[in-house]
N, C-alpha and C. Protein backbone atom coordinates (compact mmCIF):
# COMPACT_ATOMS: atom_id res chain seq x y z
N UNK A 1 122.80 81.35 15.56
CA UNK A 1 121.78 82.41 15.67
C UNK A 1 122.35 83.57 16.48
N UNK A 2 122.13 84.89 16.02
CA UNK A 2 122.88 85.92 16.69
C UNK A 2 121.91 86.47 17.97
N UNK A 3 122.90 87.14 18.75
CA UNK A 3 122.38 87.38 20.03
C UNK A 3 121.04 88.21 19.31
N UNK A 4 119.58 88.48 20.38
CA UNK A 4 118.87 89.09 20.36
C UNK A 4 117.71 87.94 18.99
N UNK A 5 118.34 87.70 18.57
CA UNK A 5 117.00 86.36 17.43
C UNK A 5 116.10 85.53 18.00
N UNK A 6 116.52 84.82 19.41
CA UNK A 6 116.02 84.07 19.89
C UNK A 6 114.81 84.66 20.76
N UNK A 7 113.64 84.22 20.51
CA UNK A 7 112.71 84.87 21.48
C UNK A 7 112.79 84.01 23.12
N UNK A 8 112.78 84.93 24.20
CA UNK A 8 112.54 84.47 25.53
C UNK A 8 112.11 82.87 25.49
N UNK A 9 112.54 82.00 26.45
CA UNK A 9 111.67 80.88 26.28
C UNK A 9 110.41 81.54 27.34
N UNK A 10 111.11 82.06 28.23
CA UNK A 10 109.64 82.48 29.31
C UNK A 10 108.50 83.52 28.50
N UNK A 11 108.70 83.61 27.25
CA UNK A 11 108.12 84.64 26.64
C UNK A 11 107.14 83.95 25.80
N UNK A 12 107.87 82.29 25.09
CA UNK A 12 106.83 81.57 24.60
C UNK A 12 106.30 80.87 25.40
N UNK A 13 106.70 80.39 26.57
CA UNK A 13 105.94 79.23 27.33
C UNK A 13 104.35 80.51 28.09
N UNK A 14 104.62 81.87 28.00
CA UNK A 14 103.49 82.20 28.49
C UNK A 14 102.76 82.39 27.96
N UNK A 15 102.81 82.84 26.27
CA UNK A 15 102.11 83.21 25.34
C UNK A 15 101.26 81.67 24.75
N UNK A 16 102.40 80.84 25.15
CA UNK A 16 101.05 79.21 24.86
C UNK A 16 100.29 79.12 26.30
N UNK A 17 100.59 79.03 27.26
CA UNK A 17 99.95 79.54 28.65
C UNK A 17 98.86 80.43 28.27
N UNK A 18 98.80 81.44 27.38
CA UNK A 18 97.63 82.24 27.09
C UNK A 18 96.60 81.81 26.36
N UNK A 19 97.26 81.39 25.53
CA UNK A 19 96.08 80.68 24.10
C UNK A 19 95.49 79.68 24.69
N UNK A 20 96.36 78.85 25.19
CA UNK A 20 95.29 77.18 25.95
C UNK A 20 94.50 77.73 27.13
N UNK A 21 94.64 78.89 28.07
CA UNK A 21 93.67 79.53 28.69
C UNK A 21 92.53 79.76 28.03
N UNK A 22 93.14 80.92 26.98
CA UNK A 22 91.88 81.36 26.18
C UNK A 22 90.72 80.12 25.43
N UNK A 23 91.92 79.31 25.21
CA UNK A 23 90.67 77.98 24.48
C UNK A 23 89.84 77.13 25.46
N UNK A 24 90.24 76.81 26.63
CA UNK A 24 89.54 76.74 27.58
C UNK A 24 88.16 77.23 28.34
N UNK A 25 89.07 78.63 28.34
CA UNK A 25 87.56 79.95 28.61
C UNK A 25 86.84 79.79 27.34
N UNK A 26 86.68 79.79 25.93
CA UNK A 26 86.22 79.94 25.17
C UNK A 26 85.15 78.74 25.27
N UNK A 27 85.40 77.24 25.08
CA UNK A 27 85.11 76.21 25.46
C UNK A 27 84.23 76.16 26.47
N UNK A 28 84.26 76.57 27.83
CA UNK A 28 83.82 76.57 28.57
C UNK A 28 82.44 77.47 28.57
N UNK A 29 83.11 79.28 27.89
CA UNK A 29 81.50 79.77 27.52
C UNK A 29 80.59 78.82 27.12
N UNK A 30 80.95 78.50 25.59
CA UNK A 30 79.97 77.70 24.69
C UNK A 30 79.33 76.99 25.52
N UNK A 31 79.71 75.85 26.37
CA UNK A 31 79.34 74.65 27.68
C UNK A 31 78.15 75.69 28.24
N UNK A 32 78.70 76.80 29.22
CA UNK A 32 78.07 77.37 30.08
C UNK A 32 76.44 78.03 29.09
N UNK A 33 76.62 78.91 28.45
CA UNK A 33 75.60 79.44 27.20
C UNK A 33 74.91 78.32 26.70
N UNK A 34 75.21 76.91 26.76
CA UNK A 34 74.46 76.25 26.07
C UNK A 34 73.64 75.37 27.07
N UNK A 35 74.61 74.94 27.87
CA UNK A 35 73.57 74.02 29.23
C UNK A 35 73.44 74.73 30.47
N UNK A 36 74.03 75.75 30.38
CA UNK A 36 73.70 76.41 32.27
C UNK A 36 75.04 76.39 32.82
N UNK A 37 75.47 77.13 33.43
CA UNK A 37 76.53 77.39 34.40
C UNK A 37 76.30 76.35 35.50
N UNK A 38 75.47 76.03 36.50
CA UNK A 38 75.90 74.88 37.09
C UNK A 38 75.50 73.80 36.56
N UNK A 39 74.52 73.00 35.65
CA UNK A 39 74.64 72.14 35.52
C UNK A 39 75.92 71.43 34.31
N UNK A 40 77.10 72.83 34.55
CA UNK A 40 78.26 72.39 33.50
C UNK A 40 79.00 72.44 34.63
N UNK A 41 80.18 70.51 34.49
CA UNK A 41 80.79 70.99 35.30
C UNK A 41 82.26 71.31 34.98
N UNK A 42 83.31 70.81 35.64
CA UNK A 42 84.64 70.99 35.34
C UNK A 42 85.14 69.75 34.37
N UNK A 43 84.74 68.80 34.54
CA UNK A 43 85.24 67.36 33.89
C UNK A 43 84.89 67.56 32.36
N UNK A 44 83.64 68.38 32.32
CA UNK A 44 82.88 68.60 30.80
C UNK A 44 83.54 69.29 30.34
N UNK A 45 83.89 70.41 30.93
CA UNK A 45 85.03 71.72 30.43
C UNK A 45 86.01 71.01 29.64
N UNK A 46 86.97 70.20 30.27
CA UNK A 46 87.82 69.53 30.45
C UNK A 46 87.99 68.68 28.77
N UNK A 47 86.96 68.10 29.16
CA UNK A 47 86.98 66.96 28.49
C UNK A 47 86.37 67.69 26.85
N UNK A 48 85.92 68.47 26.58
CA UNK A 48 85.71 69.45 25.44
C UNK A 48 86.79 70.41 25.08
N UNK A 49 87.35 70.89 25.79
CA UNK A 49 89.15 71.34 25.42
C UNK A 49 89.76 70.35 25.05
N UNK A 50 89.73 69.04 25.71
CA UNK A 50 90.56 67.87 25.12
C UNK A 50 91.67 68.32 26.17
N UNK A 51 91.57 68.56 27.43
CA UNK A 51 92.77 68.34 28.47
C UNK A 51 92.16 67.73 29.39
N UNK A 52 92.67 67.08 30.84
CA UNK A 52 92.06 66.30 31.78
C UNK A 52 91.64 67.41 33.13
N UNK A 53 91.18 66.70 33.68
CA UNK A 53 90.71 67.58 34.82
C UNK A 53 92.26 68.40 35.71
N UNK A 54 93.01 67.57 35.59
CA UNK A 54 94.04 68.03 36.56
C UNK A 54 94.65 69.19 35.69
N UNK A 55 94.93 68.98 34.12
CA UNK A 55 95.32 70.30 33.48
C UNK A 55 94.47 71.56 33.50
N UNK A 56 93.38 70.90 33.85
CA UNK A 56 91.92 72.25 33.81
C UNK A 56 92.40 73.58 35.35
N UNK A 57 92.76 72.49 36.12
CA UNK A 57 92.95 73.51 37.07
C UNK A 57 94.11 74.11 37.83
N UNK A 58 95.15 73.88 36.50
CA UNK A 58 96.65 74.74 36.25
C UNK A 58 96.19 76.37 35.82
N UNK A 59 95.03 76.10 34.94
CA UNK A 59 95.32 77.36 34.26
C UNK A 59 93.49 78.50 34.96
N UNK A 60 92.81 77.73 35.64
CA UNK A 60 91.91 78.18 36.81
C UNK A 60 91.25 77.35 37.63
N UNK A 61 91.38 77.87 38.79
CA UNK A 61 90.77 77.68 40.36
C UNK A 61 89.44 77.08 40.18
N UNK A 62 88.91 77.34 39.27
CA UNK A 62 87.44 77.09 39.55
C UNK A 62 86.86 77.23 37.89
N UNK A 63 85.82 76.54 38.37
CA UNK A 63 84.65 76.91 37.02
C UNK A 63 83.92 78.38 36.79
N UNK A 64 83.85 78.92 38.07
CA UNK A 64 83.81 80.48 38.44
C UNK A 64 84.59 80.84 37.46
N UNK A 65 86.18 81.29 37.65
CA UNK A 65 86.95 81.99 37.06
C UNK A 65 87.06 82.01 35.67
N UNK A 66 86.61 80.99 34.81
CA UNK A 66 86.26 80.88 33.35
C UNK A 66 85.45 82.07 32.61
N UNK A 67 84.45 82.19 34.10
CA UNK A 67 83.34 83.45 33.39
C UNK A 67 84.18 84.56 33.82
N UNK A 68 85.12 85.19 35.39
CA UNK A 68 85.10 85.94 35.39
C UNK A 68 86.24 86.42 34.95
N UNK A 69 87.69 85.42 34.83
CA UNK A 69 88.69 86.03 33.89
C UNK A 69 88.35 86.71 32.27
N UNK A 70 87.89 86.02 31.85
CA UNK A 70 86.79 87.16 30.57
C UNK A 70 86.32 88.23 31.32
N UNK A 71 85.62 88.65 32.06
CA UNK A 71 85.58 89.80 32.37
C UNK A 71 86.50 90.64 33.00
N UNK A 72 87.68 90.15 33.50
CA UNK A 72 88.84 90.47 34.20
C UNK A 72 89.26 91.36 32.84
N UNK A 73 89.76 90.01 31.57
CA UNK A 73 90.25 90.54 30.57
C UNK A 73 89.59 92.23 29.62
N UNK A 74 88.00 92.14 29.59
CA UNK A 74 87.31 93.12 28.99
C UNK A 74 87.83 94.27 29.81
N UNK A 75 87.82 94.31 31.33
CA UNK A 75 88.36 95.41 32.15
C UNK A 75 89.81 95.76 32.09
N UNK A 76 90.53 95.38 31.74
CA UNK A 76 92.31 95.59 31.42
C UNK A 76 91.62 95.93 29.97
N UNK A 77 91.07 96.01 29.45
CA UNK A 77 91.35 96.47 28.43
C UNK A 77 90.36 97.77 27.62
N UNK A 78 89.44 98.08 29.19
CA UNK A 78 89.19 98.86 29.34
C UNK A 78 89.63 99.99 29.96
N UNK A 79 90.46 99.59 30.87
CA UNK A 79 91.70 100.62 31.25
C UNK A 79 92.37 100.86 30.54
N UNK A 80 93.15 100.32 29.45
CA UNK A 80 94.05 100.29 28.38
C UNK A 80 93.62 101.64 28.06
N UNK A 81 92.47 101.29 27.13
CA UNK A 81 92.02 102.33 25.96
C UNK A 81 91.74 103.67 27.13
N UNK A 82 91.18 103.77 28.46
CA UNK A 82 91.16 104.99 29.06
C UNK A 82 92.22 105.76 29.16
N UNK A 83 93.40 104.37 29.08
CA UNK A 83 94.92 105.68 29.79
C UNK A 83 95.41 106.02 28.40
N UNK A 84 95.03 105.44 27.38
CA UNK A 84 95.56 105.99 25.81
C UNK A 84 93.91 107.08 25.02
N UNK A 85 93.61 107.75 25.85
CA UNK A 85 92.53 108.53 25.59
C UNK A 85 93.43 109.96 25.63
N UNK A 86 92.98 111.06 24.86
CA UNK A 86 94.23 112.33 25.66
C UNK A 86 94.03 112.78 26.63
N UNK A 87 95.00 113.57 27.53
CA UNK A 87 94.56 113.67 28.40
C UNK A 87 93.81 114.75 28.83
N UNK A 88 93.51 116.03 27.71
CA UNK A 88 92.90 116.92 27.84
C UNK A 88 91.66 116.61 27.32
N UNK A 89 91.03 115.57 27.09
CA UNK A 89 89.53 115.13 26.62
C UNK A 89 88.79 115.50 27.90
N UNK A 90 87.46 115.61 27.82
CA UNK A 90 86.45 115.57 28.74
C UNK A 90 86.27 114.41 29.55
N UNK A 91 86.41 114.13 31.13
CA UNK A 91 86.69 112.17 31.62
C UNK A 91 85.68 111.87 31.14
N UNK A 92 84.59 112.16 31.43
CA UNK A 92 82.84 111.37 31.01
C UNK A 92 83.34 110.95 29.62
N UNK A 93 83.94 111.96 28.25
CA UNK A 93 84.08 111.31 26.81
C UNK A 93 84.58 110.48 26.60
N UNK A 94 85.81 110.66 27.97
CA UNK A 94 86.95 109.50 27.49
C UNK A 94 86.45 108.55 27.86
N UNK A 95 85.63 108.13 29.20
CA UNK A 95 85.09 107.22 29.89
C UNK A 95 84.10 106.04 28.61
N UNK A 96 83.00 107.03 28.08
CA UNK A 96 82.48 106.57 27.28
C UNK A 96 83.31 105.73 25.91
N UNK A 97 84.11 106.68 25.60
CA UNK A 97 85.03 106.01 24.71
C UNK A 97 86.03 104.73 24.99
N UNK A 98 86.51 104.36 26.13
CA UNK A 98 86.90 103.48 26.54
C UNK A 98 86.34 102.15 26.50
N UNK A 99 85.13 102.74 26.44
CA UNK A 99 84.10 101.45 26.40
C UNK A 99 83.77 100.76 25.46
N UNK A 100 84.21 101.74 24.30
CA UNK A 100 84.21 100.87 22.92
C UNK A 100 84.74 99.43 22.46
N UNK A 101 85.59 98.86 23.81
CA UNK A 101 86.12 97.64 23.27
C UNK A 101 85.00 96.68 23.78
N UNK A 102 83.81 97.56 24.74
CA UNK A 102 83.07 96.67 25.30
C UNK A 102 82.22 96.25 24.35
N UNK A 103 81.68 97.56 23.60
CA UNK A 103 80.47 98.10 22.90
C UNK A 103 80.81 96.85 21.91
N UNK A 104 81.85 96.91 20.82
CA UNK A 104 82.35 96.18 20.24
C UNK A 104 82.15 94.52 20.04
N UNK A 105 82.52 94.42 21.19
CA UNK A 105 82.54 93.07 21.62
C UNK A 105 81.13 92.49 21.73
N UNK A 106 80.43 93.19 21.89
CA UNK A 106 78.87 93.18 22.33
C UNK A 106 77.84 93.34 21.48
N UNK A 107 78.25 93.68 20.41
CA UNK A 107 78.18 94.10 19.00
C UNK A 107 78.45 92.83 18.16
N UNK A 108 79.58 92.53 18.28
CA UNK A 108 80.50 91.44 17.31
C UNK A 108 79.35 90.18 17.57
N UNK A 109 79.30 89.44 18.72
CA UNK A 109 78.06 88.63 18.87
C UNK A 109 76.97 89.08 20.17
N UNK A 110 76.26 89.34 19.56
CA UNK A 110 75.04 89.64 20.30
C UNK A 110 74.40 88.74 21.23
N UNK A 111 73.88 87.60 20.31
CA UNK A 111 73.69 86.72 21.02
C UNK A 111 74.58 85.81 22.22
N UNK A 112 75.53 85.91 22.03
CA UNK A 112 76.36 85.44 22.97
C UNK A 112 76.59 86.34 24.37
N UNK A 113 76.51 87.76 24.00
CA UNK A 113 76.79 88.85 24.77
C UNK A 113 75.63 88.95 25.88
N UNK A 114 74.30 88.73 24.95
CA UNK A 114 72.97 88.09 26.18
C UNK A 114 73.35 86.82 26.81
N UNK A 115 73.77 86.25 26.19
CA UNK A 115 73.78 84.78 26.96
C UNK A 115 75.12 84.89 28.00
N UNK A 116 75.57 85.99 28.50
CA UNK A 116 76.75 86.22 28.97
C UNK A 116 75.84 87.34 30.09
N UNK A 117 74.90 88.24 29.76
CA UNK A 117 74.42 89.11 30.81
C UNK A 117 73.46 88.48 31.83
N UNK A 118 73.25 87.65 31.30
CA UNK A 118 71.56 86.60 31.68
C UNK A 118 72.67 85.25 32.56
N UNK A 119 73.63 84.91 32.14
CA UNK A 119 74.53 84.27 32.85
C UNK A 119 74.90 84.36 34.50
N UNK A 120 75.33 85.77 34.00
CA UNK A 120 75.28 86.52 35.25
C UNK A 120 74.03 87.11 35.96
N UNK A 121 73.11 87.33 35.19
CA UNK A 121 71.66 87.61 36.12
C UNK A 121 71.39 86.45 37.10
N UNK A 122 71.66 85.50 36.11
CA UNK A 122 70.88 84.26 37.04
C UNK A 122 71.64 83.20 38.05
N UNK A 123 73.05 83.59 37.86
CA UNK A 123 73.71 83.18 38.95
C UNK A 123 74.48 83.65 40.15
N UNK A 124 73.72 84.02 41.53
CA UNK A 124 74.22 84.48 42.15
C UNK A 124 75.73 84.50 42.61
N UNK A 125 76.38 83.06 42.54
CA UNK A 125 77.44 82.90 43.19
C UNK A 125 78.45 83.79 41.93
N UNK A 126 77.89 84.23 40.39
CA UNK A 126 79.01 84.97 39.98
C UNK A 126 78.84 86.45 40.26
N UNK A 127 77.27 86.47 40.52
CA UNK A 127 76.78 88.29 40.23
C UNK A 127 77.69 88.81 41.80
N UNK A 128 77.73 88.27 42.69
CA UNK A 128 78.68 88.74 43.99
C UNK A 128 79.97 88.49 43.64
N UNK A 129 80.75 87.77 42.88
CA UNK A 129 82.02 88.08 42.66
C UNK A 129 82.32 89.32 41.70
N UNK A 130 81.55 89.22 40.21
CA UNK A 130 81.38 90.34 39.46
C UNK A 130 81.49 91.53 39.74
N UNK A 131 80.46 91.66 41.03
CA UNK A 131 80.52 93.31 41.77
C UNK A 131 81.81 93.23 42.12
N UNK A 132 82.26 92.19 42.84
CA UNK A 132 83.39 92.35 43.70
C UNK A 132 84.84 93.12 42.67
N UNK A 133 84.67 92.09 41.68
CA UNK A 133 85.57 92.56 40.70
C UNK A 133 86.08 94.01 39.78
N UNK A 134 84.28 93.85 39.70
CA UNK A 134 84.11 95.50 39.15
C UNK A 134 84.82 96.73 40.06
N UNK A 135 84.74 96.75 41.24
CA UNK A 135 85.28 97.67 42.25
C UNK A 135 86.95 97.16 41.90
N UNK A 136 87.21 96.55 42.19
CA UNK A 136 88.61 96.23 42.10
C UNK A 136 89.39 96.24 40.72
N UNK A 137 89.01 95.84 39.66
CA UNK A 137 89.56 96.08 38.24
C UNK A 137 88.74 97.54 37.49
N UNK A 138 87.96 97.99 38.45
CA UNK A 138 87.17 99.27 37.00
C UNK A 138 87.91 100.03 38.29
N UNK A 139 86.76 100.29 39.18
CA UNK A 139 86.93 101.41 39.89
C UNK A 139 88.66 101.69 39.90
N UNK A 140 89.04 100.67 40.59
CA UNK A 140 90.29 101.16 41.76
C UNK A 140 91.61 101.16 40.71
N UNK A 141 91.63 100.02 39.15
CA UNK A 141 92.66 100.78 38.28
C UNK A 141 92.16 101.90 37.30
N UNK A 142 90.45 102.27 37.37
CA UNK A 142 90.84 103.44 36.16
C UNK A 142 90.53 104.58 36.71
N UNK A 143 89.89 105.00 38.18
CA UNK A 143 89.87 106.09 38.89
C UNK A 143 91.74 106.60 38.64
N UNK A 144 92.27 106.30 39.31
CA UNK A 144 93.66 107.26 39.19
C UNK A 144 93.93 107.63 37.99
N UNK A 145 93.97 106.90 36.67
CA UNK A 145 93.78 107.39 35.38
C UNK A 145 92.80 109.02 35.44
N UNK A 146 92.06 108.66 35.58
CA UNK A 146 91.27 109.81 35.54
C UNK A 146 91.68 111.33 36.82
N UNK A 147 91.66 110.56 37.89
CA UNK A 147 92.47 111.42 38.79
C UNK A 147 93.69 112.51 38.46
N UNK A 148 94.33 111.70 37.65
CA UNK A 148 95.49 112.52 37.22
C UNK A 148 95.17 113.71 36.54
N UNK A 149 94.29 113.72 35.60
CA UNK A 149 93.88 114.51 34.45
C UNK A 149 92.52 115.89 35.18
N UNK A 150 91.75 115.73 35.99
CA UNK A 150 91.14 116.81 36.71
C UNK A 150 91.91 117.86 37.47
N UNK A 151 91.21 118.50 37.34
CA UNK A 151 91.41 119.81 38.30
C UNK A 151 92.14 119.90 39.69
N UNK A 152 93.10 120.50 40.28
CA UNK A 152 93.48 120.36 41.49
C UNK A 152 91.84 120.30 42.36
N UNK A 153 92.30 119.23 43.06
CA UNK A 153 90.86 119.33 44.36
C UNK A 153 91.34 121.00 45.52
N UNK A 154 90.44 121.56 45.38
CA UNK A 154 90.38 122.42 45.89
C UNK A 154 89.20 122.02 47.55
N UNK A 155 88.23 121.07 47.77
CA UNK A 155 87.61 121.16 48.90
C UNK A 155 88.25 120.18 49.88
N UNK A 156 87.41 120.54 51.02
CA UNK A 156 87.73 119.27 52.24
C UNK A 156 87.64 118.09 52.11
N UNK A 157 88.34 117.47 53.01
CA UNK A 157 88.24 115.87 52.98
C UNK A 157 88.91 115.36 51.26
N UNK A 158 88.38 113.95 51.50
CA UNK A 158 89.80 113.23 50.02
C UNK A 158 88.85 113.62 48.42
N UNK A 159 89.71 113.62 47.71
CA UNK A 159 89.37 113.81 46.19
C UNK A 159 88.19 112.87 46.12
N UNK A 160 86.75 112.67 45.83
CA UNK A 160 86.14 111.29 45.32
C UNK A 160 85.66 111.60 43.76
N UNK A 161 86.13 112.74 43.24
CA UNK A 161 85.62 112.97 41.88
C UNK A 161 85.98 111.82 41.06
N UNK A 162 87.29 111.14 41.04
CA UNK A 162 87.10 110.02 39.50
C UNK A 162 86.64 108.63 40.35
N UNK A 163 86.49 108.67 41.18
CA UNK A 163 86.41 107.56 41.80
C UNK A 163 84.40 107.43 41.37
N UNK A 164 83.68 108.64 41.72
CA UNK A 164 82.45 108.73 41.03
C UNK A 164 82.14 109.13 39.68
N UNK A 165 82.84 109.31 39.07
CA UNK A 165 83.03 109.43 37.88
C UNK A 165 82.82 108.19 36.93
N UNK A 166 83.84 107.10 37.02
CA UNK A 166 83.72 105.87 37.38
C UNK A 166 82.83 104.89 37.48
N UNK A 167 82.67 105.21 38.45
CA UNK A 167 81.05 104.41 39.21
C UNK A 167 79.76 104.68 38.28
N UNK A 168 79.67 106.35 38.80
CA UNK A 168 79.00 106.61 37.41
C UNK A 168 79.07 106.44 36.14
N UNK A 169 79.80 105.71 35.56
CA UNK A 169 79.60 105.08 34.18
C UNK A 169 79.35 103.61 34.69
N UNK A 170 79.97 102.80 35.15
CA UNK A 170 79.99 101.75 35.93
C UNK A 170 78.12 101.32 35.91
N UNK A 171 77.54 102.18 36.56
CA UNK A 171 76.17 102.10 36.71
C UNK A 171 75.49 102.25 35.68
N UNK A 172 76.22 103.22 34.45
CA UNK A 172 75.37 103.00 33.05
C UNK A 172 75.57 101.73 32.63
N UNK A 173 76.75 101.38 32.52
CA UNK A 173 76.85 100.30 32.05
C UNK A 173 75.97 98.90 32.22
N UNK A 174 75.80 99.29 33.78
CA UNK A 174 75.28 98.18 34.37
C UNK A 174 72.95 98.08 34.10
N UNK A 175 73.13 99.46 33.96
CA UNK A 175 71.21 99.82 33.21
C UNK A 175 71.32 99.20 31.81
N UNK A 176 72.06 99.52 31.52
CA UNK A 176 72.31 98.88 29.50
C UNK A 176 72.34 97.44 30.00
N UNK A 177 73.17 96.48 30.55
CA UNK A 177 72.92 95.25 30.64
C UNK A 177 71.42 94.85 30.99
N UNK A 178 70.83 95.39 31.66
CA UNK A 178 69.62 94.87 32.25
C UNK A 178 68.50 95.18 31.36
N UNK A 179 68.88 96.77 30.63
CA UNK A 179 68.60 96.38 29.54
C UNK A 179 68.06 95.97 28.10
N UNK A 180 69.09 95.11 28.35
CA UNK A 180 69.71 94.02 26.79
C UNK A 180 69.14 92.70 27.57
N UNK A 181 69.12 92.22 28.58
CA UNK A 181 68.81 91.53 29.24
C UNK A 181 66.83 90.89 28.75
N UNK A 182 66.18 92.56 29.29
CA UNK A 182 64.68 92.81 28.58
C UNK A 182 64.65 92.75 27.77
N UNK A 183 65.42 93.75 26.94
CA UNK A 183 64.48 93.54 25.41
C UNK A 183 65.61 92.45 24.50
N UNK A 184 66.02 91.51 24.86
CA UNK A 184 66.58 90.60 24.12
C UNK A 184 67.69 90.61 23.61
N UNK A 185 68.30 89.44 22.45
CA UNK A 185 69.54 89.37 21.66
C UNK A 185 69.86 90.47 20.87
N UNK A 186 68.56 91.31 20.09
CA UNK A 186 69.11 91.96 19.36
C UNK A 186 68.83 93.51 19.59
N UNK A 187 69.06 93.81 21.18
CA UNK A 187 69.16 95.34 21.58
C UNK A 187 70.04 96.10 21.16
N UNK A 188 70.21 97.36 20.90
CA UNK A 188 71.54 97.73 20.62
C UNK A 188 72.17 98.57 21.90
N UNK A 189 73.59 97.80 22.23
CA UNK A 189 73.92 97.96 23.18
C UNK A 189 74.47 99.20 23.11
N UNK A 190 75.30 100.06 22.13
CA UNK A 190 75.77 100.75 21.74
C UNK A 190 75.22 102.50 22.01
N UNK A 191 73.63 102.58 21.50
CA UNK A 191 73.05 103.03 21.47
C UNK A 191 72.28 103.51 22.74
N UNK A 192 72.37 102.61 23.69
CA UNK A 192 71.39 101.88 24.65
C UNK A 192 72.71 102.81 25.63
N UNK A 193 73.65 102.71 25.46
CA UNK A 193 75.11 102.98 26.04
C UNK A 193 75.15 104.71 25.87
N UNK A 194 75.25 104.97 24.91
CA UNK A 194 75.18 106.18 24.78
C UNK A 194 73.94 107.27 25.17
N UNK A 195 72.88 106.78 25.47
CA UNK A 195 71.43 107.29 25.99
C UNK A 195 71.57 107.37 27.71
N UNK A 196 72.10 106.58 27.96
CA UNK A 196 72.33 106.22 29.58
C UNK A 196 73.28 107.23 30.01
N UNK A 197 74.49 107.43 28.96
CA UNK A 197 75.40 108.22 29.61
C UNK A 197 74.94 109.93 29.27
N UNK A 198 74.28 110.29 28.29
CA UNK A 198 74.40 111.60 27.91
C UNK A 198 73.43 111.70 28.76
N UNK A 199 72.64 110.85 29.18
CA UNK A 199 71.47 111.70 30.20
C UNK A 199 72.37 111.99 32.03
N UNK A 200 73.51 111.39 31.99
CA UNK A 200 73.49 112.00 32.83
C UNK A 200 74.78 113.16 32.65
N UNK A 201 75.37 113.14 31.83
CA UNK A 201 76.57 114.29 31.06
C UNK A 201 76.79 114.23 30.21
N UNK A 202 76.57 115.53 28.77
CA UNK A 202 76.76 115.49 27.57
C UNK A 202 77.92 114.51 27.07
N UNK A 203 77.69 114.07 26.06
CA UNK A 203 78.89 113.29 25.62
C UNK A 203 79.76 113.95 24.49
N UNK A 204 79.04 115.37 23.98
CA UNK A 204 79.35 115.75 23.12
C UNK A 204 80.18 117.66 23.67
C-alpha cells in the first residue's frame, strides 16, 4: 500500500469513539423521553446500547452528560454555520441563520424536540448546567465571531456589543422553547423563531 492510502489509526479509533458515543447518547435519549431522566439510570443506558456499565463511563461522566453533550454538539455547530455566514451580512441575520441547524433539527422530529425542552424544564440538576453551558459554548465561542465583523468600538470601557448580541438571540431562543413547551409537539419552532427575533431587529 503506498504512502498516504492508509488512513490514521488515531483517525479511525476516534471516528468509532464517535459513533458508539453517538449510539449511546441516542439510546439513552429514547430511555430518558420515554421513562424520565431520573428514574433512568446508568445500568439501563448501558444495558440497551448492549455495553456494560464500566464501558458506559469511558465515553461519559455521568448520565447528565448524555443530555448535555447533544447540546454541546447542536452549539459547535452552531458556531460552525455562524463563522461560515459572510462576513459583511447583518450579525442579527447571520445570528438567525445560524440557527437553522437548530430550527432543522427541531423540525426533523418534533416530538422528540418537546420531549427534549420539557426534559430540561423539569429537571433542575440539567436546567443549571444548560445555562452554564450556554454561556460557555454560545456566548463565549460565537461572540468573537461576531466581534470581528462590527464596527471599530468607538466608546468607553470594553466592546459588549456581540457579546449582547448573542445573548440576545440566546434569549429568543430560549422564549421559543418555552414556547413549544405550551403550546405542544406540534408548534412551529421555526416560525415561533423568527417572530421573537424580528421583534426585536429586522431580519430582513
Amino acid at each position: 500500500m503506498g504512502q498516504g492510502t492508509a488512513a490514521p489509526a488515531g483517525g479511525l479509533r476516534e471516528r468509532a469513539r464517535r459513533a458508539i458515543r453517538a449510539e449511546i447518547a441516542r439510546v439513552g435519549m429514547e430511555l430518558f423521553l420515554r421513562n424520565g431522566f431520573e428514574p433512568t439510570t446508568v445500568e439501563e443506558i448501558a444495558a440497551a446500547a448492549g455495553i456494560s456499565r464500566r464501558s458506559f463511563f469511558r465515553y461519559f461522566a455521568s448520565k447528565d452528560e448524555v443530555v448535555l453533550a447533544h447540546l454541546d454538539e447542536l452549539a459547535a455547530t452552531v458556531t460552525e454555520a455562524l463563522a461560515a455566514r459572510p462576513a459583511d451580512e447583518d450579525p442579527w441575520v447571520s445570528l438567525r441563520r445560524a440557527f437553522d441547524a437548530v430550527v432543522a433539527e427541531a423540525e426533523a422530529d418534533r416530538a422528540a424536540n418537546y420531549g427534549l425542552t420539557r426534559l430540561l424544564n423539569e429537571t433542575e440538576a440539567l436546567r443549571g448546567q444548560y445555562a452554564e453551558r450556554q454561556k460557555r459554548a454560545w456566548v463565549e465561542a460565537a461572540a468573537p465571531i461576531l466581534a470581528a465583523r462590527l464596527p471599530p468600538h468607538a466608546g468607553p470601557g470594553p466592546d459588549l456589543r456581540a457579546e449582547a448580541l448573542v445573548a440576545a438571540a440566546l434569549g429568543c431562543v430560549s422564549i421559543v422553547a418555552d414556547a413549544c413547551l405550551a403550546c405542544g409537539p406540534e408548534a412551529d419552532f421555526a416560525a415561533l423563531l423568527d417572530q421573537a427575533m424580528a421583534a426585536v431587529r429586522p431580519l430582513s
